[in-house]
N, C-alpha and C. Protein backbone atom coordinates (compact mmCIF):
# COMPACT_ATOMS: atom_id res chain seq x y z
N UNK A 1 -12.28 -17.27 -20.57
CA UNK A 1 -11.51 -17.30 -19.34
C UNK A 1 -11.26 -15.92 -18.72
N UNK A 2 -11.32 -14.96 -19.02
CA UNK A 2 -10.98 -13.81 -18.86
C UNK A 2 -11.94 -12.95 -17.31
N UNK A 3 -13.00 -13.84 -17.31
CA UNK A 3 -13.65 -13.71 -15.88
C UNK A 3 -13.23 -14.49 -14.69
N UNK A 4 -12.55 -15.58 -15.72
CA UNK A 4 -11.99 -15.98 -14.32
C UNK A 4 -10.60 -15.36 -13.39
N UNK A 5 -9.69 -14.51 -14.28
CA UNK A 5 -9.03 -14.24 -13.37
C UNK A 5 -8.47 -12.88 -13.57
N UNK A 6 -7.84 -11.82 -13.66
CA UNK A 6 -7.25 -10.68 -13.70
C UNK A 6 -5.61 -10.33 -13.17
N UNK A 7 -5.12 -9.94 -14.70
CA UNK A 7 -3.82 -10.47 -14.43
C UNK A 7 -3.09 -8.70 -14.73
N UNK A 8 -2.33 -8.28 -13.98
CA UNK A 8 -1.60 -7.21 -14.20
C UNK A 8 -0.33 -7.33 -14.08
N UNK A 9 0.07 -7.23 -15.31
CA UNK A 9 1.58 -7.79 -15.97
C UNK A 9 2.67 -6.59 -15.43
N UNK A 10 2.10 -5.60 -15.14
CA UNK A 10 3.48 -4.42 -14.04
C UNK A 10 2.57 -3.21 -13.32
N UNK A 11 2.67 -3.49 -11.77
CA UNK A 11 2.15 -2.88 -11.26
C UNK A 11 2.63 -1.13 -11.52
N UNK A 12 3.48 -1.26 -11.30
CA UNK A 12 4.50 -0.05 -11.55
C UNK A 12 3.78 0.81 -12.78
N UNK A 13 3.75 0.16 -13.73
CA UNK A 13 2.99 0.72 -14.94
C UNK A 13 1.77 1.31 -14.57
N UNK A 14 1.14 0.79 -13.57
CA UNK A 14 -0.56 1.43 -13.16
C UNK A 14 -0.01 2.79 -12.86
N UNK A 15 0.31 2.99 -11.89
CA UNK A 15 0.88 4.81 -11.40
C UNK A 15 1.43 5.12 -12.35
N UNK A 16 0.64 6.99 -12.03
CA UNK A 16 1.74 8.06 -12.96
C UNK A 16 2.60 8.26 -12.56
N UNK A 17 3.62 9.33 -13.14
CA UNK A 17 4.80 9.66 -12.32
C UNK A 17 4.66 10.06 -10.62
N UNK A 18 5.66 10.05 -10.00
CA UNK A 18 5.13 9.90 -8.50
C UNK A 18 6.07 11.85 -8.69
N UNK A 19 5.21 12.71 -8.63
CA UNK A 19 5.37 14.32 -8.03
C UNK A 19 6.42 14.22 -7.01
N UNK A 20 7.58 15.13 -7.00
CA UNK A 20 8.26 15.82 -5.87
C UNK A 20 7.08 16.43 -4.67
N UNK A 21 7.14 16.07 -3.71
CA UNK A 21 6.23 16.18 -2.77
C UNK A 21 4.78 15.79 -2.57
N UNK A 22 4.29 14.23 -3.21
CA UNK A 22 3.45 13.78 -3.27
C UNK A 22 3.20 12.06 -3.45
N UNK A 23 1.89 11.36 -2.93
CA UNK A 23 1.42 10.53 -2.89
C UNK A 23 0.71 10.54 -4.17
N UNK A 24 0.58 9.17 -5.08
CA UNK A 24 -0.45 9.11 -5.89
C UNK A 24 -0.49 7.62 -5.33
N UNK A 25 -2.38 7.67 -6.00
CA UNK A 25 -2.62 5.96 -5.59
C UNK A 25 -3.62 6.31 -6.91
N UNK A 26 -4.26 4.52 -6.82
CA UNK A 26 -4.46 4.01 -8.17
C UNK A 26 -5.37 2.80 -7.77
N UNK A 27 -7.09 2.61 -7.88
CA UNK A 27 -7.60 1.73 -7.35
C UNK A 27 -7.09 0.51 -8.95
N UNK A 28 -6.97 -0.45 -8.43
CA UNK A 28 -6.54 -1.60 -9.42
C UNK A 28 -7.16 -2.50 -9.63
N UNK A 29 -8.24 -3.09 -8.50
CA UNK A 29 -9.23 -3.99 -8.76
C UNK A 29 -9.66 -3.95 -7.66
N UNK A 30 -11.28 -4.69 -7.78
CA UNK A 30 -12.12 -4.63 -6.95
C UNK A 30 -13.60 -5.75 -6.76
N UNK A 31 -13.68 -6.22 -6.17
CA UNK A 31 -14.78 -7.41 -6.43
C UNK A 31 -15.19 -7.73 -4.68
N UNK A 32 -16.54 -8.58 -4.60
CA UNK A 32 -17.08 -8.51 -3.34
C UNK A 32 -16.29 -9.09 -2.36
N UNK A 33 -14.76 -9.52 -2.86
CA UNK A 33 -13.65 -9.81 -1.31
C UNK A 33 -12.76 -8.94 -1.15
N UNK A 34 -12.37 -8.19 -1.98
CA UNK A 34 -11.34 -7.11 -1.76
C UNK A 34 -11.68 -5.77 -2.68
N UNK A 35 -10.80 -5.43 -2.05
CA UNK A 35 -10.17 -3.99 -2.84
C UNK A 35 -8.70 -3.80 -2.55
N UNK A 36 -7.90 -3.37 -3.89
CA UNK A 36 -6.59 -3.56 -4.44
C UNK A 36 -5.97 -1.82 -4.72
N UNK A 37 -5.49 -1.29 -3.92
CA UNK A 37 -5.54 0.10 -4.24
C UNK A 37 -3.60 -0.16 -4.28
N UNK A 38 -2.73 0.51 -5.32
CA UNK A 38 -1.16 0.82 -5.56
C UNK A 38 -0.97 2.53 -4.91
N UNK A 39 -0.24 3.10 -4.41
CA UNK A 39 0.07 3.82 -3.88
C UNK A 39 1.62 4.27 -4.39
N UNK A 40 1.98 5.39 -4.68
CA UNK A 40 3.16 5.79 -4.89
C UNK A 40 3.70 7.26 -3.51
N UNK A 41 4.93 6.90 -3.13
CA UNK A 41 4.90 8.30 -2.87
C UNK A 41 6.43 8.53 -2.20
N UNK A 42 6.70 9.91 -2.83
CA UNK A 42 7.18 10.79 -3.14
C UNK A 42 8.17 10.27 -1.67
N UNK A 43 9.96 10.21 -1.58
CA UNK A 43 10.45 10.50 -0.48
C UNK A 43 10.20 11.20 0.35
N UNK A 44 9.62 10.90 1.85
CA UNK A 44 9.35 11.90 2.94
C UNK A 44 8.05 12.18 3.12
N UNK A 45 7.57 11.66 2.13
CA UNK A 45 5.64 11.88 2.33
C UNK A 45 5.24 10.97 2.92
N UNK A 46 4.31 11.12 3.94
CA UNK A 46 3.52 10.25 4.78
C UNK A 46 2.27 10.05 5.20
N UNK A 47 1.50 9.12 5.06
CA UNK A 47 0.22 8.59 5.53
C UNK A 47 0.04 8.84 7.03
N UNK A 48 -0.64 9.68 7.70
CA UNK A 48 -0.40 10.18 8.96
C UNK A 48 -1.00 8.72 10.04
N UNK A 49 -0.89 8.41 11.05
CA UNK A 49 -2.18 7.57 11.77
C UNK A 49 -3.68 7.11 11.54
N UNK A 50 -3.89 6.34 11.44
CA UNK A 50 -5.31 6.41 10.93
C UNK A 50 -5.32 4.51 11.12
N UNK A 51 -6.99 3.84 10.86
CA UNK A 51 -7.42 2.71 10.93
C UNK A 51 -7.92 2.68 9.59
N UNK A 52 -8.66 0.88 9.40
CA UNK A 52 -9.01 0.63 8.48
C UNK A 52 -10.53 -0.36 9.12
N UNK A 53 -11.24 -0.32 8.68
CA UNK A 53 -12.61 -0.86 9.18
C UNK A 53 -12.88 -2.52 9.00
N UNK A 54 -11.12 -2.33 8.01
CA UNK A 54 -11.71 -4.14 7.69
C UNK A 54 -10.08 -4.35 7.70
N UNK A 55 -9.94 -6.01 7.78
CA UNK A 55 -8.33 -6.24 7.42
C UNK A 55 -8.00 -5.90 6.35
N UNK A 56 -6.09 -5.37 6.96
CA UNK A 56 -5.74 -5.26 5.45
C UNK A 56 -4.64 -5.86 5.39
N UNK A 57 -3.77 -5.55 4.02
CA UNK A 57 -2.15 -6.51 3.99
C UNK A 57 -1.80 -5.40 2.95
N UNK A 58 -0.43 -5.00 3.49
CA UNK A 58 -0.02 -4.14 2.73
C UNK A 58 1.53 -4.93 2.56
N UNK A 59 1.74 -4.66 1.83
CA UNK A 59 3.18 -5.24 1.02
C UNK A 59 3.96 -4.52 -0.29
N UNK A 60 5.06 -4.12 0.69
CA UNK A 60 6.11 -2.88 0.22
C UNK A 60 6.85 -3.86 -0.88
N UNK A 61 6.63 -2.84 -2.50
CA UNK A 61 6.84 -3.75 -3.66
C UNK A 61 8.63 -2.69 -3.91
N UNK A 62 8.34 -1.32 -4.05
CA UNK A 62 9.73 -0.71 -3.79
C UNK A 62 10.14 0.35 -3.26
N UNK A 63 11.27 0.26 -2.69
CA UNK A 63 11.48 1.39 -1.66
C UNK A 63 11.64 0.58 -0.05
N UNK A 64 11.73 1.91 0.49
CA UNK A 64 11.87 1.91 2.37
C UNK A 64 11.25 2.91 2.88
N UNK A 65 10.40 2.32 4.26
CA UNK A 65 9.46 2.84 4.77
C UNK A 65 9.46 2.84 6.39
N UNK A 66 9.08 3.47 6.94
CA UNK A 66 8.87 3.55 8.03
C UNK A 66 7.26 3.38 8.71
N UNK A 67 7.16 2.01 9.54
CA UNK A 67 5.53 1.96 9.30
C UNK A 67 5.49 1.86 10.79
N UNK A 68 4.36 2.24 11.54
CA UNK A 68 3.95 2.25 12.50
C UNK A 68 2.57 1.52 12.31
N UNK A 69 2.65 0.30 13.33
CA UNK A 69 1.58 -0.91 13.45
C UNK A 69 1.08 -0.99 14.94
N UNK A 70 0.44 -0.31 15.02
CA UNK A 70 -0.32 -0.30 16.60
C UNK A 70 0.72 0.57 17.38
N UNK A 71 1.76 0.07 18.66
CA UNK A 71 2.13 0.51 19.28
C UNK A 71 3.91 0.79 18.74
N UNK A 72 4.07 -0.11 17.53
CA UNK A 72 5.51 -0.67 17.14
C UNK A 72 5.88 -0.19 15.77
N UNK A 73 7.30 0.37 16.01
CA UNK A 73 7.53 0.82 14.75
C UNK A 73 8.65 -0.13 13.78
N UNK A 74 8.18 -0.21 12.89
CA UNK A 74 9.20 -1.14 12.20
C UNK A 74 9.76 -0.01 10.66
N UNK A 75 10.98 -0.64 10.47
CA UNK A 75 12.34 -0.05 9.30
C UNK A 75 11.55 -1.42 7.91
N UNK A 76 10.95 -0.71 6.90
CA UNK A 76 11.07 -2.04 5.84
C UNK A 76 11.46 -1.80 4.77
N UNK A 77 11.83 -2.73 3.59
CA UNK A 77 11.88 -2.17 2.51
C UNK A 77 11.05 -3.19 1.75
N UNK A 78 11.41 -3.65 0.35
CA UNK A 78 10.96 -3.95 -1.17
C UNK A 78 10.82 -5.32 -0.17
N UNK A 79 9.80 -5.89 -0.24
CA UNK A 79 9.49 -7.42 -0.41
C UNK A 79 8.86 -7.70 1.70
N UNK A 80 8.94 -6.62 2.33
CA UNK A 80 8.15 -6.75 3.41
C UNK A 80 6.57 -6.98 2.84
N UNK A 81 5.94 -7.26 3.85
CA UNK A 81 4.25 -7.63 3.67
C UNK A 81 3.97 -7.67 5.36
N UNK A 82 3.15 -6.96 5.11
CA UNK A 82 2.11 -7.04 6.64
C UNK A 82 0.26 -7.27 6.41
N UNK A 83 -0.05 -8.27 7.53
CA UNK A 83 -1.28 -8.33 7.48
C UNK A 83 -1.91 -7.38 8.80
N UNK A 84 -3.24 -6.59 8.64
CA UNK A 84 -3.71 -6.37 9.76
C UNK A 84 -5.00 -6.39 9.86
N UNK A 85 -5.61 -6.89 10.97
CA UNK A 85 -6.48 -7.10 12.08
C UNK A 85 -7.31 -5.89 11.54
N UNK A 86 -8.67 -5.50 11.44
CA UNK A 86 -9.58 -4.36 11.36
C UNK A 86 -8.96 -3.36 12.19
N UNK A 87 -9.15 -2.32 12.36
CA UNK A 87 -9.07 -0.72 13.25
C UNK A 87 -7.53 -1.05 14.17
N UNK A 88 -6.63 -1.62 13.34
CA UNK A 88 -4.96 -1.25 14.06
C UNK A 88 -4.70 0.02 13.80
N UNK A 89 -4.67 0.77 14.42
CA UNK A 89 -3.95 2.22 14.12
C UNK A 89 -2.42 1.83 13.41
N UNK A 90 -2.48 2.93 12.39
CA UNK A 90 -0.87 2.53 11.54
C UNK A 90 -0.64 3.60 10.69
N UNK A 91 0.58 4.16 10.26
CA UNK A 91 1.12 5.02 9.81
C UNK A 91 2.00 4.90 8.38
N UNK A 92 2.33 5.48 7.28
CA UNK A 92 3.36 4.95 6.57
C UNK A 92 4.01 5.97 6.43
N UNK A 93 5.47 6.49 6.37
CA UNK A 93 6.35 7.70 5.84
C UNK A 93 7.55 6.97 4.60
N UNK A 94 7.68 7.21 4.05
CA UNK A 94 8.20 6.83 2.92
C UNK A 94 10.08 7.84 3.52
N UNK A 95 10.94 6.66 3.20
CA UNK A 95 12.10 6.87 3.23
C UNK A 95 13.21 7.11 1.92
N UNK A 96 12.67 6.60 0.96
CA UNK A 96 12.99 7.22 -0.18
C UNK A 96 11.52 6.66 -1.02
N UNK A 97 12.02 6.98 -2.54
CA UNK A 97 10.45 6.47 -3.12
C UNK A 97 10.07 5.34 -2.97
N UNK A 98 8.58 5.24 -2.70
CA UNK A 98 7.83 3.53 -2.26
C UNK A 98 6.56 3.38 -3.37
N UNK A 99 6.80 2.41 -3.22
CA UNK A 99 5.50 1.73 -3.78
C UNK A 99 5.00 0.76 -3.37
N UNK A 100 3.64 1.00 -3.00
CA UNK A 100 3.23 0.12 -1.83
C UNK A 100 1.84 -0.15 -2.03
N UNK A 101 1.41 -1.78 -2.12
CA UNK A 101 0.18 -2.43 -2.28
C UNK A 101 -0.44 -2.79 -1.27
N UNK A 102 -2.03 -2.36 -1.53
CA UNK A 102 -2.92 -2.53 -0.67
C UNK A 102 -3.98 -3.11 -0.96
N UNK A 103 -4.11 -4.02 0.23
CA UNK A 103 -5.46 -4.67 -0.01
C UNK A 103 -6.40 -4.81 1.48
N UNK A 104 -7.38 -4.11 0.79
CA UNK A 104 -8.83 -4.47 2.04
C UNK A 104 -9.28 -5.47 1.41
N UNK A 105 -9.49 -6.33 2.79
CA UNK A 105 -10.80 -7.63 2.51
C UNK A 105 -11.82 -7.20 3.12
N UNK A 106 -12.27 -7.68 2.76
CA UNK A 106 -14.18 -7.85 2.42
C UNK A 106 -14.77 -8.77 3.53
């Protein structure tokens, strides 16, 4: 059974310590529909503007963030989830420490 499914019992556990003034990420899985990348980062550090070539869904596991989704800025914390559309321009700044899951589809 073990091909059939992939189970990660604490995400949290994947990342190292998250650095005073830094992002770490952590690819977690990967197969021909997605890619699963964990992200940590540091209060005040931010993912500047940028797109993604394919949809994605990101979903804030802990912490508060400040995310910019196309034209709109939204306040989130622990248990938000967003899906997006290929090439949305979007931003993340971390308001205290976050941890935040990502997934590109395929």
């Amino acid at each position: 059974m073990p091909d059939m499914y992939t189970l990660v019992s604490s995400l949290e556990a994947k990342l190292p310590e998250i650095p005073p003034d830094s992002i770490v990420s952590r690819s977690i899985f990967q197969d021909n529909t997605c890619k699963v990348i964990l992200f940590g980062f540091s209060a005040g550090q931010e993912l500047s503007e940028h797109t993604a070539s394919k949809p994605a869904i990101l979903h804030i596991l802990d912490g508060d963030a400040h995310l910019t989704l196309g034209d709109e800025k939204q306040d989130v914390s622990a248990g938000a989830w967003v899906y997006m559309q290929a090439n949305v321009p979007h931003s993340v700044e971390a308001i205290t420490r976050l941890i935040l899951l990502l997934v590109l589809l395929t």
